[in-house]
Protein backbone atom coordinates (compact mmCIF):
# COMPACT_ATOMS: atom_id res chain seq x y z
CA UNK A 1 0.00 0.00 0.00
CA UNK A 2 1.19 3.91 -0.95
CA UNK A 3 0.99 6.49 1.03
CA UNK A 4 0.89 10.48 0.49
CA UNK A 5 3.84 11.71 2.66
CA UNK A 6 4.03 15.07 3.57
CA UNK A 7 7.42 16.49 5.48
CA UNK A 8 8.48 17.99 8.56
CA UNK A 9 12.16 19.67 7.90
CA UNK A 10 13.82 18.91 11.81
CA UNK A 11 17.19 18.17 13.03
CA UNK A 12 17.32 14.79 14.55
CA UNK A 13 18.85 16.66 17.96
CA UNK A 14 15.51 18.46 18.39
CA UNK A 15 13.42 15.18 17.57
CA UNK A 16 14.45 12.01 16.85
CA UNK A 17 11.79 9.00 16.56
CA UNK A 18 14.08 6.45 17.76
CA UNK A 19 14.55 7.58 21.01
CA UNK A 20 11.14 8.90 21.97
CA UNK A 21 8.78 6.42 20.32
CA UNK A 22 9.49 3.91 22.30
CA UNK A 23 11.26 4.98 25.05
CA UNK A 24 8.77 4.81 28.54
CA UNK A 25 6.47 7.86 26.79
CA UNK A 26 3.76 5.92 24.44
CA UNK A 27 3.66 1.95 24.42
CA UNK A 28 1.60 2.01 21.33
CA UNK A 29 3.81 2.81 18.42
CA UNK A 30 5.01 -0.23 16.21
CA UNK A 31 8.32 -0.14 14.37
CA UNK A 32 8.74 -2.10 11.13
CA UNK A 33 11.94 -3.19 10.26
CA UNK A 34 11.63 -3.60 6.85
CA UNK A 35 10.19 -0.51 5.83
CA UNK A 36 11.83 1.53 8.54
CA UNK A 37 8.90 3.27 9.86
CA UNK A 38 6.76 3.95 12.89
CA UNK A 39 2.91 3.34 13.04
CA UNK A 40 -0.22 3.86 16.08
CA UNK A 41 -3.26 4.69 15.98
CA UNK A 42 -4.54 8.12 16.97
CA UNK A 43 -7.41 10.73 16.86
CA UNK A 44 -7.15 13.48 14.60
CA UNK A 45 -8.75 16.08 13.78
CA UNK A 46 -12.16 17.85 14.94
CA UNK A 47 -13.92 14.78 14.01
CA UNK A 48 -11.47 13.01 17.14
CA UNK A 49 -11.22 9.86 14.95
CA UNK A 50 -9.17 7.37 14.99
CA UNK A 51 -6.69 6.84 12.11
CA UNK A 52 -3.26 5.11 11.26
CA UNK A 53 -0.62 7.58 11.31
CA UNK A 54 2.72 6.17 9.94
CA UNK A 55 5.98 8.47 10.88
CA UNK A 56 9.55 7.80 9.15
CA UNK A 57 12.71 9.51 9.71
CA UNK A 58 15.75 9.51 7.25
CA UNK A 59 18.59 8.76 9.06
CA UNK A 60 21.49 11.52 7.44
CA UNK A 61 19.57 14.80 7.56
CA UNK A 62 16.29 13.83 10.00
CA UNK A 63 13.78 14.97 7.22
CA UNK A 64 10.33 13.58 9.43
CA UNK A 65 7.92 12.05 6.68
CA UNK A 66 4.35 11.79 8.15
CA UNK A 67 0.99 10.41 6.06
CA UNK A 68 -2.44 8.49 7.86
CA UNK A 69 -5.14 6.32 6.64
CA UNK A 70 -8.09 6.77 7.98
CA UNK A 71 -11.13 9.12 8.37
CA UNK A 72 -9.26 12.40 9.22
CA UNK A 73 -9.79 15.50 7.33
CA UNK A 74 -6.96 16.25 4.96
CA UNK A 75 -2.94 16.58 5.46
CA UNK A 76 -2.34 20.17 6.90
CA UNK A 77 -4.46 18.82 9.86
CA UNK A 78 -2.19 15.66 10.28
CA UNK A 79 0.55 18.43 10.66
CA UNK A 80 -0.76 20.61 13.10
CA UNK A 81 -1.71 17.78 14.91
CA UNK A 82 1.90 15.78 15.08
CA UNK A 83 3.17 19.59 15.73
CA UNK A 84 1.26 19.62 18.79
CA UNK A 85 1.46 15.76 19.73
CA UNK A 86 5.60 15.97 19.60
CA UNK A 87 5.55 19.69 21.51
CA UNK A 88 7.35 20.85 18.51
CA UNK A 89 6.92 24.70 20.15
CA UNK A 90 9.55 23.83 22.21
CA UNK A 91 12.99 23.99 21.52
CA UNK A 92 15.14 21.32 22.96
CA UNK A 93 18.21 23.57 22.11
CA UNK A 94 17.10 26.34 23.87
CA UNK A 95 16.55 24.81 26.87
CA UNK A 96 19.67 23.17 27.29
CA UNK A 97 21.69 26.45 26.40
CA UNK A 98 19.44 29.28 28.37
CA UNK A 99 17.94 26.89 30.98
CA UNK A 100 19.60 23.62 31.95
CA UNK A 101 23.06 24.07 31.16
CA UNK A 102 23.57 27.35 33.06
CA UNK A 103 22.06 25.44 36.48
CA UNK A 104 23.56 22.01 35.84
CA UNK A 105 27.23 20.95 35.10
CA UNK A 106 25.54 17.11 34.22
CA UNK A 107 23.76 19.18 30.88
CA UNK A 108 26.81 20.46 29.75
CA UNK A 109 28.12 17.28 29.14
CA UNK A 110 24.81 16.23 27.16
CA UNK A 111 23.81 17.37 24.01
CA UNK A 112 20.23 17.38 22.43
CA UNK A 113 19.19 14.17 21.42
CA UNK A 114 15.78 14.81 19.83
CA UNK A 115 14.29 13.35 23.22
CA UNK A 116 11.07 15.48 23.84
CA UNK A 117 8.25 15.20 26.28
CA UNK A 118 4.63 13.84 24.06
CA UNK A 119 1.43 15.70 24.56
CA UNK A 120 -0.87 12.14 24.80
CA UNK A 121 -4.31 11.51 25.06
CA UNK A 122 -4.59 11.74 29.06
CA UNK A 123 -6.94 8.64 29.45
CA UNK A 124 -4.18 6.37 27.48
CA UNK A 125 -1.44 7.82 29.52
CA UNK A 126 -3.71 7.04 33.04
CA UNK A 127 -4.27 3.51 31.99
CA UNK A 128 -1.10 3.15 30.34
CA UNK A 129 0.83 4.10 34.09
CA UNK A 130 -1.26 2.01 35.80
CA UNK A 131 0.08 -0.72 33.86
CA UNK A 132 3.45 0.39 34.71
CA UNK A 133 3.14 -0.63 37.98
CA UNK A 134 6.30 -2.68 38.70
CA UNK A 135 6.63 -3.56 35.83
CA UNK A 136 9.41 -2.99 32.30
CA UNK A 137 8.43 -1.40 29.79
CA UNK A 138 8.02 -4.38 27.53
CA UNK A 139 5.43 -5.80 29.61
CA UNK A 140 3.63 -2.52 29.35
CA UNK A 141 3.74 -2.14 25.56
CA UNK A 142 2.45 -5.92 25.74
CA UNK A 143 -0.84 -4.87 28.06
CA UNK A 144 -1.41 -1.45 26.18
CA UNK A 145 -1.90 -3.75 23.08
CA UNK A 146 -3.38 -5.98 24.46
CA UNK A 147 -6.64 -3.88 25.96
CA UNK A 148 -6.51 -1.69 22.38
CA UNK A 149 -7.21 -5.65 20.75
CA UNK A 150 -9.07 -7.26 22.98
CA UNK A 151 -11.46 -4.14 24.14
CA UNK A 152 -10.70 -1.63 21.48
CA UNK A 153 -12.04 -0.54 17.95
CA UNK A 154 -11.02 -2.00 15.13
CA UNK A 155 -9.31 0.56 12.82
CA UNK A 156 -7.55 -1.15 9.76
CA UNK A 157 -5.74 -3.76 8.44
CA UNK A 158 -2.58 -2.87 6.60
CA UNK A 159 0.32 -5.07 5.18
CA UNK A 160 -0.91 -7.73 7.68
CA UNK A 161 -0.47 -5.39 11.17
CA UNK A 162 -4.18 -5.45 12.52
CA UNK A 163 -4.83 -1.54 14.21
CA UNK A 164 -7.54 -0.59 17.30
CA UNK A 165 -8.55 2.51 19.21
CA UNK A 166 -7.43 2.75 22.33
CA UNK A 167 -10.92 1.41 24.26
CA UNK A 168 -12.71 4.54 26.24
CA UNK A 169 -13.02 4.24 29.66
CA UNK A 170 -16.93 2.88 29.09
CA UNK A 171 -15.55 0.75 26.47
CA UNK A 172 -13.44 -0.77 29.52
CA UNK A 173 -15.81 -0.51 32.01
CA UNK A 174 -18.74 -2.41 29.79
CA UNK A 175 -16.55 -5.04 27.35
CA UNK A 176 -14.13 -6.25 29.74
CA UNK A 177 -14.21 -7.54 33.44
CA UNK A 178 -11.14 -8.20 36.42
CA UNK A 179 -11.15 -11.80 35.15
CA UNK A 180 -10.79 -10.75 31.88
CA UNK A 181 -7.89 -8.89 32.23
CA UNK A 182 -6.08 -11.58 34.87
CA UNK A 183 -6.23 -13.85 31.83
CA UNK A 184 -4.56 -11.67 29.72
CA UNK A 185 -2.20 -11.49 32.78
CA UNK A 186 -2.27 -8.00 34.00
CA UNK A 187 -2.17 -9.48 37.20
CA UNK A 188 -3.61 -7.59 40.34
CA UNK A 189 -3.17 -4.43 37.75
CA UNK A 190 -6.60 -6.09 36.69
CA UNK A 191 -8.57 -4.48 39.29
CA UNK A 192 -7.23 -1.09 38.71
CA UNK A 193 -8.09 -0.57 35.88
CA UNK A 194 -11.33 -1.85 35.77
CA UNK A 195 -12.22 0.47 38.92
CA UNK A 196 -10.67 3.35 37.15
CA UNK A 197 -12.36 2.81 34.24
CA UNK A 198 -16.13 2.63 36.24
CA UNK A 199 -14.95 5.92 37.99
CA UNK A 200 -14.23 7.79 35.07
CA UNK A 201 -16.96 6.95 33.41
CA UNK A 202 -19.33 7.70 36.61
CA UNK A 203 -17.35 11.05 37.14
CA UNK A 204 -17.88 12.58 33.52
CA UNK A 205 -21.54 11.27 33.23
CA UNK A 206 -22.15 13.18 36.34
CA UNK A 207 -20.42 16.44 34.35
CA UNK A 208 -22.10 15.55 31.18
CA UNK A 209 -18.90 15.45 29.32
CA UNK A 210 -18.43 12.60 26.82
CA UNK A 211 -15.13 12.39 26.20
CA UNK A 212 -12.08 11.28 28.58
CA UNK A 213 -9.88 13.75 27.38
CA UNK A 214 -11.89 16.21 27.52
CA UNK A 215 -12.75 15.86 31.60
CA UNK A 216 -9.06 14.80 32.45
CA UNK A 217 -8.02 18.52 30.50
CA UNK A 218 -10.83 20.31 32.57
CA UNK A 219 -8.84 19.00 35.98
CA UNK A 220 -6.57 21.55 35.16
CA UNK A 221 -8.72 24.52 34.28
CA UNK A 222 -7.54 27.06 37.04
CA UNK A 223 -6.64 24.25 39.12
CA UNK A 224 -2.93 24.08 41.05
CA UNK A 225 -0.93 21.14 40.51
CA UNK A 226 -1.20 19.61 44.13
CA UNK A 227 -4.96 19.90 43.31
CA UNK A 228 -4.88 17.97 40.01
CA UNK A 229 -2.80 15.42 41.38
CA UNK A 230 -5.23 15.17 44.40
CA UNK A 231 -8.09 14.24 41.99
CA UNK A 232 -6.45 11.67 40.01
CA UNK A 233 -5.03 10.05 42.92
CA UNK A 234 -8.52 9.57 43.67
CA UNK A 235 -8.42 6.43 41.82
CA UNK A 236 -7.34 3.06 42.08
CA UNK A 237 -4.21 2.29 41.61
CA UNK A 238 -2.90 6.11 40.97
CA UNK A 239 -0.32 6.93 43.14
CA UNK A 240 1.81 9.73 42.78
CA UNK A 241 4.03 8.84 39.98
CA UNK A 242 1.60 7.72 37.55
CA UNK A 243 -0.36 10.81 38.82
CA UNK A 244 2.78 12.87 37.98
CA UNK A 245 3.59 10.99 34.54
CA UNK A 246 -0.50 11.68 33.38
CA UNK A 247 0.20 15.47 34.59
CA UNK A 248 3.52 15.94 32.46
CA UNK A 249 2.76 13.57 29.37
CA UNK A 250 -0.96 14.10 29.42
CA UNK A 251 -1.59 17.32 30.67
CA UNK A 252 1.37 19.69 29.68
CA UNK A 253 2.47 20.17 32.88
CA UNK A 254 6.20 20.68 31.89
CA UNK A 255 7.69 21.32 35.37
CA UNK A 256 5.96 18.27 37.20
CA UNK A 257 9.00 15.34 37.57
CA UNK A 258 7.57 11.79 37.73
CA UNK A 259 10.28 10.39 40.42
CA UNK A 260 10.69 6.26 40.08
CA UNK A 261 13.28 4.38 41.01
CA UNK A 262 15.95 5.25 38.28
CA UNK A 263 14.96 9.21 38.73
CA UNK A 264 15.32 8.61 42.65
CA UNK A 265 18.72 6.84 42.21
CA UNK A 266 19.88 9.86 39.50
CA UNK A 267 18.93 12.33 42.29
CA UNK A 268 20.82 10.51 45.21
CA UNK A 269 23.61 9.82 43.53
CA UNK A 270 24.49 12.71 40.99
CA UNK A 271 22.84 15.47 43.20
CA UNK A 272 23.11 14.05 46.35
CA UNK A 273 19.34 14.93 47.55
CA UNK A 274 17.66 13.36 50.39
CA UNK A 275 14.84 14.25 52.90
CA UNK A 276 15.40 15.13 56.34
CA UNK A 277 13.61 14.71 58.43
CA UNK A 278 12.24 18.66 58.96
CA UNK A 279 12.07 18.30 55.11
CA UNK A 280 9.21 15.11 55.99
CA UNK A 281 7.38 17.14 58.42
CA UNK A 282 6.89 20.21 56.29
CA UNK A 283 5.87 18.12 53.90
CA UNK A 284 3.32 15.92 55.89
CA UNK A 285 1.85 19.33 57.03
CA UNK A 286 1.81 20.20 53.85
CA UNK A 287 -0.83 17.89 52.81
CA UNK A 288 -3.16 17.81 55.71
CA UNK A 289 -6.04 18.81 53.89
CA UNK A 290 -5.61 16.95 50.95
CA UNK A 291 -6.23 13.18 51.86
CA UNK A 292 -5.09 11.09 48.82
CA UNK A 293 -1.84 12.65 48.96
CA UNK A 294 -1.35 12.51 52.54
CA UNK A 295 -2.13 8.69 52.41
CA UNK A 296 -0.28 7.87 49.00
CA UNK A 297 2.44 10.24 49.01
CA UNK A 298 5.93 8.97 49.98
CA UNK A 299 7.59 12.45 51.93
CA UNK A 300 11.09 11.25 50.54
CA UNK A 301 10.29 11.25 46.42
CA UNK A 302 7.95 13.95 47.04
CA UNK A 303 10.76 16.43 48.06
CA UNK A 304 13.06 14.67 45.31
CA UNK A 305 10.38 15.74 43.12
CA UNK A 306 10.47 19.68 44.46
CA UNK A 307 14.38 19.82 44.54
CA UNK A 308 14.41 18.94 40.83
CA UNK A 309 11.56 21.44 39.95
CA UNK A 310 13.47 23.80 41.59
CA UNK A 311 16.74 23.17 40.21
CA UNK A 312 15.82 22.87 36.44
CA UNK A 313 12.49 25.00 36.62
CA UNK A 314 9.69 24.91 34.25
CA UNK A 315 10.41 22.50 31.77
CA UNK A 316 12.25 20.08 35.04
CA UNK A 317 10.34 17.21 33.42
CA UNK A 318 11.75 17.19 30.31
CA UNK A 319 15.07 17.08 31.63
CA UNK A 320 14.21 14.37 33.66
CA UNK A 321 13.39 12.57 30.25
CA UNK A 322 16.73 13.60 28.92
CA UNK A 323 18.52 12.08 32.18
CA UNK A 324 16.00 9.33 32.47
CA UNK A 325 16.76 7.83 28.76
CA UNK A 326 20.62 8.01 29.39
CA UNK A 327 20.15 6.50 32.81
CA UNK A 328 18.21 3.30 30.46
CA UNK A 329 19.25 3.57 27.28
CA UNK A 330 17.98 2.52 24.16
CA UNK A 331 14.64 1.69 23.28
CA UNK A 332 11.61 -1.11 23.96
CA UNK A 333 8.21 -1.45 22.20
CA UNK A 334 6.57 -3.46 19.69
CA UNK A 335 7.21 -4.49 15.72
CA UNK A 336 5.70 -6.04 13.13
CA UNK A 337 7.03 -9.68 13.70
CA UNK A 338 4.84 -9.04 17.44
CA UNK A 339 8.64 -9.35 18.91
CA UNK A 340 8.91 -6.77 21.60
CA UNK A 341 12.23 -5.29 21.57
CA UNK A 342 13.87 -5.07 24.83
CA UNK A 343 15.89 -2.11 26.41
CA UNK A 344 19.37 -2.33 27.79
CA UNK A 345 17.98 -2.21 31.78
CA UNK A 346 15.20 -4.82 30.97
CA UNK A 347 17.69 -7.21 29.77
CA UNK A 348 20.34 -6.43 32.38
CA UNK A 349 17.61 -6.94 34.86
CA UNK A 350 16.58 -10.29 33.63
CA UNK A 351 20.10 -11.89 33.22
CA UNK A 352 20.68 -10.57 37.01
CA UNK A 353 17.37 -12.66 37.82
CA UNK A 354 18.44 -15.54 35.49
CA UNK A 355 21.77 -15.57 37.64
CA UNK A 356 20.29 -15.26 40.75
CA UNK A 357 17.80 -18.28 40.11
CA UNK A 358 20.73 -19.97 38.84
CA UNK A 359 22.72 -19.45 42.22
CA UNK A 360 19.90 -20.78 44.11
CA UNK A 361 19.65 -24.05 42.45
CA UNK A 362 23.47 -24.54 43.28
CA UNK A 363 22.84 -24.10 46.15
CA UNK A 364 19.70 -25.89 47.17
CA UNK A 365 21.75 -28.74 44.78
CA UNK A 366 24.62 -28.32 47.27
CA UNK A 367 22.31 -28.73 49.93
CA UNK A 368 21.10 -32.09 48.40
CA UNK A 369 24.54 -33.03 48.04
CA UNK A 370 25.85 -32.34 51.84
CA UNK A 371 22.33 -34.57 53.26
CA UNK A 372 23.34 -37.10 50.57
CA UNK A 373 26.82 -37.46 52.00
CA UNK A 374 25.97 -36.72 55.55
CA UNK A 375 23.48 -40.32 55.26
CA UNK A 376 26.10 -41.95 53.24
């Protein structure tokens, strides 16, 4: 099948597909090997329908090429809306030269990578977080698929991919159940997102507002951060880093830094930030009258979160993506074979595990060994 490609002219430093794609953002995107492109679903347009947007990048000069199939209005429209979707108002290059490198030594021995912050649908960022859980980032592309197939539209078949929508939160709440999703081995994640879906669903009937994105955006309509984050914590299985990561890749709140484990250990180790314990109480005091966050909140990432705001201001969260993608490296999400590439961390992790099982059957064969002996 052909395709009418129009062109972005870029530099790969200000956006490269490679590393943001698939790189912890958006588990949705599909990378074909052969053809060297990108594909997803996504709603565009005023119509807010769904249609197959296929991106490309040439390697040399980083000339983005950008077409869609689908019911979507006509091509200017796909550009305005990947112009918006990659925050290409922002300029990567001006932040690390007037912003982060005058504040930070680490920046100055960066340089732009094309790594950007996406402006995602908020619902698919909530429900994608929630799958992120304790989990890799394989295992989430796997379960974002998997709801879009098994609970989702069906968009298009092309060259023998099969594309969804991304199932609404009624869609969730009224084609699939807990069980459901245990099968398809989201584990107690199951639960979560079944709740959350109900609760959505419930809260924008009661605002008579039909779409998700729609009430998610309105959380922040002269509403402070600590406020918006209050709300969304209000439902299962949000705590406050998937609250953060819906705030800063949902709802273009550029300073807000989703702290994890990685972002925690960047922060200890190459800042040397930690919470005393005055820093605790403040904080608990904080957040007496706002009673999701004072139950889900832990005082310790929470001020990890504010030094980092305050150190690389406004736009803190995308340099957390800048630090966070070194910290990984490389990228994980799913191609055309249905192979799920694997980043560098997943597959250190997993070899670690590998040797660690492997240490414990010596040992528990030693074991065997010594009672063997011991009766002999």
């Amino acid at each position: 099948m052909s395709y009418k490609f129009g062109k972005f002219a870029i530099n790969k430093s200000e956006l490269c597909l490679a590393n943001v794609l698939q790189a912890g953002q958006s588990f949705r995107w599909i990378w074909d090997e052969k053809l060297n492109q990108y594909s997803t679903t996504m709603k565009i347009g005023m119509k807010k329908k769904y249609s197959v947007v296929i991106l490309r990048q040439n390697e040399e000069d980083g000339l983005l090429e950008f077409a869609a199939v689908g019911d979507y209005d006509d091509q200017d429209v796909l550009r305005t809306h990947l112009t918006h979707y990659f925050r290409l108002d922002v300029s990567l290059k001006h932040l690390f030269d007037n912003v982060w490198i005058p504040s930070d030594n680490t920046f100055k021995k960066l340089s732009p990578q094309g790594i950007r912050i996406l402006a995602q649908e908020p619902w698919e960022t909530l429900v994608s977080f929630i799958c992120s859980s304790n989990n890799n980032i394989s295992r989430i592309t796997r379960m974002c698929n998997s709801l879009c197939s098994n609970f989702g539209n069906l968009i298009t078949t092309i060259n023998g991919v099969t594309y969804y929508s991304f199932p609404t939160s009624e869609e969730l709440a009224s084609r699939a159940t807990e069980a459901n999703l245990r099968e398809l081995g989201f584990g107690y994640r199951a639960k979560y997102i079944i709740e959350t879906a109900k609760k959505l669903a419930k809260d924008k009937a009661e605002c008579n507002i039909a779409c998700d994105t729609e009430y998610l955006q309105n959380l922040c309509k002269d509403a402070q951060y600590e406020d918006v984050r209050e709300c969304l914590m209000s439902y299962n299985g949000v705590g406050p880093k998937v609250a953060d990561c819906v705030c800063l890749m949902g709802l273009h709140m550029d300073g807000i830094v989703p702290v994890d484990v990685h972002v925690s250990r960047i922060a200890k180790r190459d800042y040397q930030i930690s919470a005393s314990k005055n820093h605790i109480k403040d904080l608990r005091a904080r957040y007496n009258d706002l009673p999701n966050t004072r139950k889900k909140i832990n005082p310790e990432l929470d001020h990890i979160r504010s030094m980092l705001l305050k150190k690389w201001g406004s736009y803190a969260g995308w340099a957390q993506g800048v630090l966070f993608s070194k910290e990984i490296g490389g990228t994980s999400g799913s191609t055309t074979t249905g192979e799920i590439k694997k980043r560098k961390w997943d597959v250190i992790k997993e070899t670690e595990k590998l040797v660690t099982k492997q240490v414990k059957m010596e040992v528990n064969l030693s074991e065997v060994h010594i009672k063997e002996a011991k009766i002999d």
